[in-house]
Every structure is written in C-alpha cells, then in structure tokens.
PDB file of N, CA and C in Angstrom:
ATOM      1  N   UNK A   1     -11.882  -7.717  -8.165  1.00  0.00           N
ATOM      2  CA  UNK A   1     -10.517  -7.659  -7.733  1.00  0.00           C
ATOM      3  C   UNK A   1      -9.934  -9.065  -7.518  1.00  0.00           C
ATOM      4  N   UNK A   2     -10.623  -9.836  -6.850  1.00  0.00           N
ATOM      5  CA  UNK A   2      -9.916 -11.428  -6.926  1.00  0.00           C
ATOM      6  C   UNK A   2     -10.463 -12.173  -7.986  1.00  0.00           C
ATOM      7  N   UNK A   3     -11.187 -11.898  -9.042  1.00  0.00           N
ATOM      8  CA  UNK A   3     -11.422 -12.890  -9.992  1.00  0.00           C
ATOM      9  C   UNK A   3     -10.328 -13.548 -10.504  1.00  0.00           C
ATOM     10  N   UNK A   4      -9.308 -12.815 -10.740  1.00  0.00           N
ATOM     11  CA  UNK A   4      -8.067 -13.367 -11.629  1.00  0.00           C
ATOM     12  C   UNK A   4      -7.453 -14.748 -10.851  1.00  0.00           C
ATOM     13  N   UNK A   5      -7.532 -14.735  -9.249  1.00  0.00           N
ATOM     14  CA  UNK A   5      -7.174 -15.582  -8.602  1.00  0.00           C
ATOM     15  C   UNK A   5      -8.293 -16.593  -8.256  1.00  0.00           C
ATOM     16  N   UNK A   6      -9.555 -16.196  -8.549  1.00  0.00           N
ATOM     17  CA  UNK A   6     -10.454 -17.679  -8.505  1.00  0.00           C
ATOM     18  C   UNK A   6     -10.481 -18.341 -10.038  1.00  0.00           C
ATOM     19  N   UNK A   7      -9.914 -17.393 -11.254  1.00  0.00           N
ATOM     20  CA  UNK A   7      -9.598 -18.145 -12.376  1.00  0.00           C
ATOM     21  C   UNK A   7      -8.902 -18.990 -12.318  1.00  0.00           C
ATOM     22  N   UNK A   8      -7.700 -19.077 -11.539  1.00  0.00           N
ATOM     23  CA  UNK A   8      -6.765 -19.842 -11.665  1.00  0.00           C
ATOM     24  C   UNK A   8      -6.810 -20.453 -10.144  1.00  0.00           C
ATOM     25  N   UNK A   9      -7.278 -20.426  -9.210  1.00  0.00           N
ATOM     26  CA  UNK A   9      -7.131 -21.158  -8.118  1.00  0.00           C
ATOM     27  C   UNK A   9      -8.152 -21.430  -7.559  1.00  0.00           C
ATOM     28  N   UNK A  10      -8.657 -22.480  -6.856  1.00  0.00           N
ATOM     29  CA  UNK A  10      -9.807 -22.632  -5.727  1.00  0.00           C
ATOM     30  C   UNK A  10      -9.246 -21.978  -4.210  1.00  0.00           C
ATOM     31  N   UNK A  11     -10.454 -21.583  -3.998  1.00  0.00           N
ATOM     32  CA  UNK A  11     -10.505 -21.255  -2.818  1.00  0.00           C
ATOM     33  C   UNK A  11     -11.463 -22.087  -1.426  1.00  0.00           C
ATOM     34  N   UNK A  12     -10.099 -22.427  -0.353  1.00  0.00           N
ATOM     35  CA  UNK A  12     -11.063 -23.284   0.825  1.00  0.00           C
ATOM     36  C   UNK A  12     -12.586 -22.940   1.057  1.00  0.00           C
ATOM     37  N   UNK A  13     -13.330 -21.926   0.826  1.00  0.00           N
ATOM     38  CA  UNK A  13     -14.820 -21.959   0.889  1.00  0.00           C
ATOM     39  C   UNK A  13     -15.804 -22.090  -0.437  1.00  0.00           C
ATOM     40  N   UNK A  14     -15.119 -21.652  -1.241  1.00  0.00           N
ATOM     41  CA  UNK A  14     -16.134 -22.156  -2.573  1.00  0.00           C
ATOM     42  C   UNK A  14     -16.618 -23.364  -2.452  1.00  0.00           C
ATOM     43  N   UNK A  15     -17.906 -23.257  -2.840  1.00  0.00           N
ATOM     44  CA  UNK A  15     -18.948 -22.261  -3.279  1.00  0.00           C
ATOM     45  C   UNK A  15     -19.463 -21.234  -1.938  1.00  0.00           C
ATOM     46  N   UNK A  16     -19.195 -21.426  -0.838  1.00  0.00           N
ATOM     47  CA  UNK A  16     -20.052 -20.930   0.354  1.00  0.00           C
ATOM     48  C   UNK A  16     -19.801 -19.625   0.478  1.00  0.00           C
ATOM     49  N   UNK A  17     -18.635 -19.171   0.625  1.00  0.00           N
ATOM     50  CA  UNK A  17     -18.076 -18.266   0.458  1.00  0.00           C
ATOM     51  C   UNK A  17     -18.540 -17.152   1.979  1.00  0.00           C
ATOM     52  N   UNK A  18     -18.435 -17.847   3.007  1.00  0.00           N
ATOM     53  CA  UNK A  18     -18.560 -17.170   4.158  1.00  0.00           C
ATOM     54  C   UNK A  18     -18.141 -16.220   4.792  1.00  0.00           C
ATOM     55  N   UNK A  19     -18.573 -15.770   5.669  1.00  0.00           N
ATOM     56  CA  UNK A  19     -17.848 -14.362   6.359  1.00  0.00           C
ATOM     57  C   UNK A  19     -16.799 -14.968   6.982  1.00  0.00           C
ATOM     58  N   UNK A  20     -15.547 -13.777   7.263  1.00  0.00           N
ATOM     59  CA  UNK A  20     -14.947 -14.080   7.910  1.00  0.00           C
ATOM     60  C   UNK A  20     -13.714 -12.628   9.275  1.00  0.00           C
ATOM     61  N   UNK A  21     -15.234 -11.535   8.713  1.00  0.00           N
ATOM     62  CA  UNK A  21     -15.064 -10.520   9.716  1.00  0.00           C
ATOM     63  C   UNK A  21     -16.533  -9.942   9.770  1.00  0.00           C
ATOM     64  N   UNK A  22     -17.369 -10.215  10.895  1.00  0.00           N
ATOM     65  CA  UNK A  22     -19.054  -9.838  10.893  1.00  0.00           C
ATOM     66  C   UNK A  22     -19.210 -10.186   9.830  1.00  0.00           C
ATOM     67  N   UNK A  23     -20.017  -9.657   8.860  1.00  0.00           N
ATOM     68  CA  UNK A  23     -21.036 -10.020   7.973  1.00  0.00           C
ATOM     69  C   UNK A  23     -19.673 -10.037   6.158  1.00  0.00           C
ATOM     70  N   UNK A  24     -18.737  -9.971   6.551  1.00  0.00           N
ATOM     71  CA  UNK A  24     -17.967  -9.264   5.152  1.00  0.00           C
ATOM     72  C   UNK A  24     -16.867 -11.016   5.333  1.00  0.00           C
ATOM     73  N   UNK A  25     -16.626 -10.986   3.869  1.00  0.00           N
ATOM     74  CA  UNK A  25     -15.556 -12.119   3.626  1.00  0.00           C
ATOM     75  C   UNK A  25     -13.895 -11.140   3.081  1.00  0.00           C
ATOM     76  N   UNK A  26     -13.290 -11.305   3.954  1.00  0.00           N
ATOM     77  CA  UNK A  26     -11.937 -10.422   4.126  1.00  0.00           C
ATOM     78  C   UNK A  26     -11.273 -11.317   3.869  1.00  0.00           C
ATOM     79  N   UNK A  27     -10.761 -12.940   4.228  1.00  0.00           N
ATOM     80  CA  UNK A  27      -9.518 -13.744   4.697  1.00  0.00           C
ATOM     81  C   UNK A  27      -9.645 -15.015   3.970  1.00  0.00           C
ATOM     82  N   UNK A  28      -9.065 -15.768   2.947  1.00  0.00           N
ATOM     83  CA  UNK A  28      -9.039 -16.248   1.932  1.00  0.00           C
ATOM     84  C   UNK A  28      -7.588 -17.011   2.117  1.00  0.00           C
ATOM     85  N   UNK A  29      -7.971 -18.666   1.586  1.00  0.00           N
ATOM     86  CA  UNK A  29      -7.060 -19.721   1.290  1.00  0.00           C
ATOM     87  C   UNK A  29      -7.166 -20.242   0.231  1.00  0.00           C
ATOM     88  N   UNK A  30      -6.035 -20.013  -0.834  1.00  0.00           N
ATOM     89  CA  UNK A  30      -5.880 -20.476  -2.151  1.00  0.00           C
ATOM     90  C   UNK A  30      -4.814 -21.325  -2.543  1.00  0.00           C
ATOM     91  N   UNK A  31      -5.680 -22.918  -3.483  1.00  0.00           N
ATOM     92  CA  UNK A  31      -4.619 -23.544  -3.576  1.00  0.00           C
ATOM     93  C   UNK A  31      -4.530 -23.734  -5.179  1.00  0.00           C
ATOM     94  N   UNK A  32      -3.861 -24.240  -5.640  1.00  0.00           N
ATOM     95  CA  UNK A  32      -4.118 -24.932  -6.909  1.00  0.00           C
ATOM     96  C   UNK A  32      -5.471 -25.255  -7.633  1.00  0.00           C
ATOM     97  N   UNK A  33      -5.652 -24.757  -8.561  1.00  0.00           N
ATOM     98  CA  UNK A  33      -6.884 -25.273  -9.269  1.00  0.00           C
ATOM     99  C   UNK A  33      -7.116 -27.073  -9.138  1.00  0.00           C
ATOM    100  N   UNK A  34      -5.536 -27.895  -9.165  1.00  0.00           N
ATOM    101  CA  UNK A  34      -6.021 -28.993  -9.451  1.00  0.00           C
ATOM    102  C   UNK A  34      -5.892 -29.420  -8.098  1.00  0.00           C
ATOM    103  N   UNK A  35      -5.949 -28.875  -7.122  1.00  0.00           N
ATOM    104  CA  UNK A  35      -5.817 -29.423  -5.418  1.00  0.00           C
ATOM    105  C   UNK A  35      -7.176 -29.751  -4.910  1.00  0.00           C
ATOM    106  N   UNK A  36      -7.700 -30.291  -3.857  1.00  0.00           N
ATOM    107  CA  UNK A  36      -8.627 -31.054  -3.649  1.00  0.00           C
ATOM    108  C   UNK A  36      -8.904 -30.485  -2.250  1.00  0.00           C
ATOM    109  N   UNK A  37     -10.055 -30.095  -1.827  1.00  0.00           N
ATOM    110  CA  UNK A  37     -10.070 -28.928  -0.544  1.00  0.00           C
ATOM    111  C   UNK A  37     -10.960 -30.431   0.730  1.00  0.00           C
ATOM    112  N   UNK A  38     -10.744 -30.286   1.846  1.00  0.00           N
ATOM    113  CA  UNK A  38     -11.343 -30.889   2.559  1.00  0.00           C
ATOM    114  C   UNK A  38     -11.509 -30.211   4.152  1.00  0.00           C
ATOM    115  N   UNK A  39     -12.447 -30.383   4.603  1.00  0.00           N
ATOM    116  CA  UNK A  39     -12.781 -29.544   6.157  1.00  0.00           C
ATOM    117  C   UNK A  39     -12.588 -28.166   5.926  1.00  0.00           C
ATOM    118  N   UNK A  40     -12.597 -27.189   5.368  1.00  0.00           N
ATOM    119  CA  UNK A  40     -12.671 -25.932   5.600  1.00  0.00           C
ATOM    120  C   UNK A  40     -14.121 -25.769   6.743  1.00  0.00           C
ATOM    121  N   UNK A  41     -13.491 -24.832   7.435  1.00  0.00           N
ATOM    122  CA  UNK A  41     -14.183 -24.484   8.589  1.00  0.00           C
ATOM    123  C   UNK A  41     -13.799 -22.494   8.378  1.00  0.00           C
ATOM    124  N   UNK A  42     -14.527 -21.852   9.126  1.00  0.00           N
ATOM    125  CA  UNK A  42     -14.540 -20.556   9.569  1.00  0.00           C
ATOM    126  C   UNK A  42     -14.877 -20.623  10.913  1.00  0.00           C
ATOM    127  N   UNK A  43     -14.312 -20.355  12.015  1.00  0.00           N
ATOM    128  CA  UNK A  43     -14.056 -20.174  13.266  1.00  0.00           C
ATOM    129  C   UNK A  43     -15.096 -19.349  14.005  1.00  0.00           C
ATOM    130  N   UNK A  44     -15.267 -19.066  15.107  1.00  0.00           N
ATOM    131  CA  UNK A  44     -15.910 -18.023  15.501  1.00  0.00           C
ATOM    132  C   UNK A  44     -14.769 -17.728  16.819  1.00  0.00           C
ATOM    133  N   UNK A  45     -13.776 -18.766  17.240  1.00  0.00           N
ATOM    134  CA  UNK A  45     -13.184 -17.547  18.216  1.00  0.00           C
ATOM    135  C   UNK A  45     -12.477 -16.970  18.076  1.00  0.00           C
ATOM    136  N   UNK A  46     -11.843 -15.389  18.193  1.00  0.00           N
ATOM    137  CA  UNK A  46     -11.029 -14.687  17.381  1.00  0.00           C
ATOM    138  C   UNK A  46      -9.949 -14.262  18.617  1.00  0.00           C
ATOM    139  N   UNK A  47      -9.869 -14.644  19.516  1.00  0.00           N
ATOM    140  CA  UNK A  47      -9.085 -14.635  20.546  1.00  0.00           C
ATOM    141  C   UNK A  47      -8.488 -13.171  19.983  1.00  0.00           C
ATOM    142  N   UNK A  48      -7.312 -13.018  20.164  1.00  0.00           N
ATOM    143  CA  UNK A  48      -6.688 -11.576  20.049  1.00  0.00           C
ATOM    144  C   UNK A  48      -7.024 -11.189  18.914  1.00  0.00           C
ATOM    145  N   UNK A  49      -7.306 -11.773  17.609  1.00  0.00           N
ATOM    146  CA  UNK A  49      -7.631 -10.862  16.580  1.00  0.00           C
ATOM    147  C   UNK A  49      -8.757 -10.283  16.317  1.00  0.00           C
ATOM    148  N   UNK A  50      -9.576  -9.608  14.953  1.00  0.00           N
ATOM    149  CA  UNK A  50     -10.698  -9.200  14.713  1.00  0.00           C
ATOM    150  C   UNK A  50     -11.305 -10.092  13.572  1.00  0.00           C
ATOM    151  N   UNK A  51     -10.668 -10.842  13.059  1.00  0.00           N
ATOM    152  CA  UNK A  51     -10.914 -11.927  12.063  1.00  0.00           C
ATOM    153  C   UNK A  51     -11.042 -13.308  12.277  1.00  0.00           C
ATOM    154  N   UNK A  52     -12.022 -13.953  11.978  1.00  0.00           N
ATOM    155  CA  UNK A  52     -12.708 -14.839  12.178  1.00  0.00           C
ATOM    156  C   UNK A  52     -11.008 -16.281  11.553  1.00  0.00           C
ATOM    157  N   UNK A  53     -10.819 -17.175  12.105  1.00  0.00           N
ATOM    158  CA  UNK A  53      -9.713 -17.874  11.498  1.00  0.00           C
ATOM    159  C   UNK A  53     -10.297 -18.548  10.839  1.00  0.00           C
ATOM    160  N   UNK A  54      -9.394 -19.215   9.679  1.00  0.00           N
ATOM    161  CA  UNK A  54     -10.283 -20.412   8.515  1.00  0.00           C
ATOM    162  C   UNK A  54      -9.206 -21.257   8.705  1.00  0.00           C
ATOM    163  N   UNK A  55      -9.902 -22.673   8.205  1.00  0.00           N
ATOM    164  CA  UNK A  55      -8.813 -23.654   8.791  1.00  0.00           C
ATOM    165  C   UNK A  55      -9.402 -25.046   7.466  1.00  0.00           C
ATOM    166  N   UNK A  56      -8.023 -25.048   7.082  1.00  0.00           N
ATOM    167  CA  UNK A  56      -8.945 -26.814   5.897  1.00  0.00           C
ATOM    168  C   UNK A  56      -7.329 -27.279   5.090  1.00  0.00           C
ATOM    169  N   UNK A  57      -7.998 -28.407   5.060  1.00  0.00           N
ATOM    170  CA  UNK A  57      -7.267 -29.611   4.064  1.00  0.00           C
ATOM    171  C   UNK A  57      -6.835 -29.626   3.023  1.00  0.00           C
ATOM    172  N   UNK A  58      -5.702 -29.138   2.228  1.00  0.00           N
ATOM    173  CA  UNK A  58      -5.538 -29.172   0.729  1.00  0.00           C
ATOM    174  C   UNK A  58      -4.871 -30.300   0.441  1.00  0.00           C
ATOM    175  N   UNK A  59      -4.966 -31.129  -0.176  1.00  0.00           N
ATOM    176  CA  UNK A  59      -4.337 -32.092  -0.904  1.00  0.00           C
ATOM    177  C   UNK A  59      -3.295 -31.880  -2.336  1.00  0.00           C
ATOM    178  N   UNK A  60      -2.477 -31.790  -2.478  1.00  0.00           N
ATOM    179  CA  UNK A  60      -2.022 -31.317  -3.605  1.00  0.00           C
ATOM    180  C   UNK A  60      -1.456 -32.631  -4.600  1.00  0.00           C
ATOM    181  N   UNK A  61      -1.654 -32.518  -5.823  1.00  0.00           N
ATOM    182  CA  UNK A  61      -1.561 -33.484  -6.766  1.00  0.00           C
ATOM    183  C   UNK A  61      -0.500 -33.773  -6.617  1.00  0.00           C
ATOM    184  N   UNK A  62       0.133 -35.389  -7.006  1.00  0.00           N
ATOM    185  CA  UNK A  62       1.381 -36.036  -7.108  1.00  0.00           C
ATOM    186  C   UNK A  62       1.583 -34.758  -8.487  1.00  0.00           C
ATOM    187  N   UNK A  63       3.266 -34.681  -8.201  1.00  0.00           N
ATOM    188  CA  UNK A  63       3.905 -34.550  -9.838  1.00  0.00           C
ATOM    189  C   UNK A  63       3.807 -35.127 -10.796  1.00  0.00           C
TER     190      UNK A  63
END
C-alpha cells in the first residue's frame, strides 16, 4: 500500500523503519526523494495521544 510513495519519496526512518504505535509502524514523514533527512527520532512520550511522535530534519534542495 505505501510502496508507490517510498518510490517516489524518502521517508524520515528509512532504512529502520520503527514502531510507532507498540510493536506496528502506523505514522510516517515524507519528503522529496532528493531531500536529505537528519535526526529522525521516534518518541516514547505520547502524552494525550496513542501514537508514538516522530520528529527530524529535512533539508530540501535549492531550486
């Protein structure tokens, strides 16, 4: 179901590809194939929600 969007985009955890509700990967940040990812993190405090937060750096190419 998301292949079409890791064809064309990176995602903040590739390759790791971590959980981000218990043991299951639900919550996903996609930038540009040619963008440049830095600090992705997966959280563990979920304060009011049930999903773990992800948090990282995209750099996006000059025009």
């Amino acid at each position: 179901m998301l292949q079409p969007l890791y064809d064309k985009y990176t995602e903040c955890d590739q390759p790791r590809n971590r959980a981000t509700k218990g043991s299951l990967k639900l919550d996903y940040i996609f930038a540009p194939a040619n963008a440049t990812w830095s600090g992705c993190t997966i959280g563990t405090d979920t304060s009011t929600s049930d999903h773990w937060p992800i948090r990282g750096t995209v750099t996006l190419p000059a025009r």
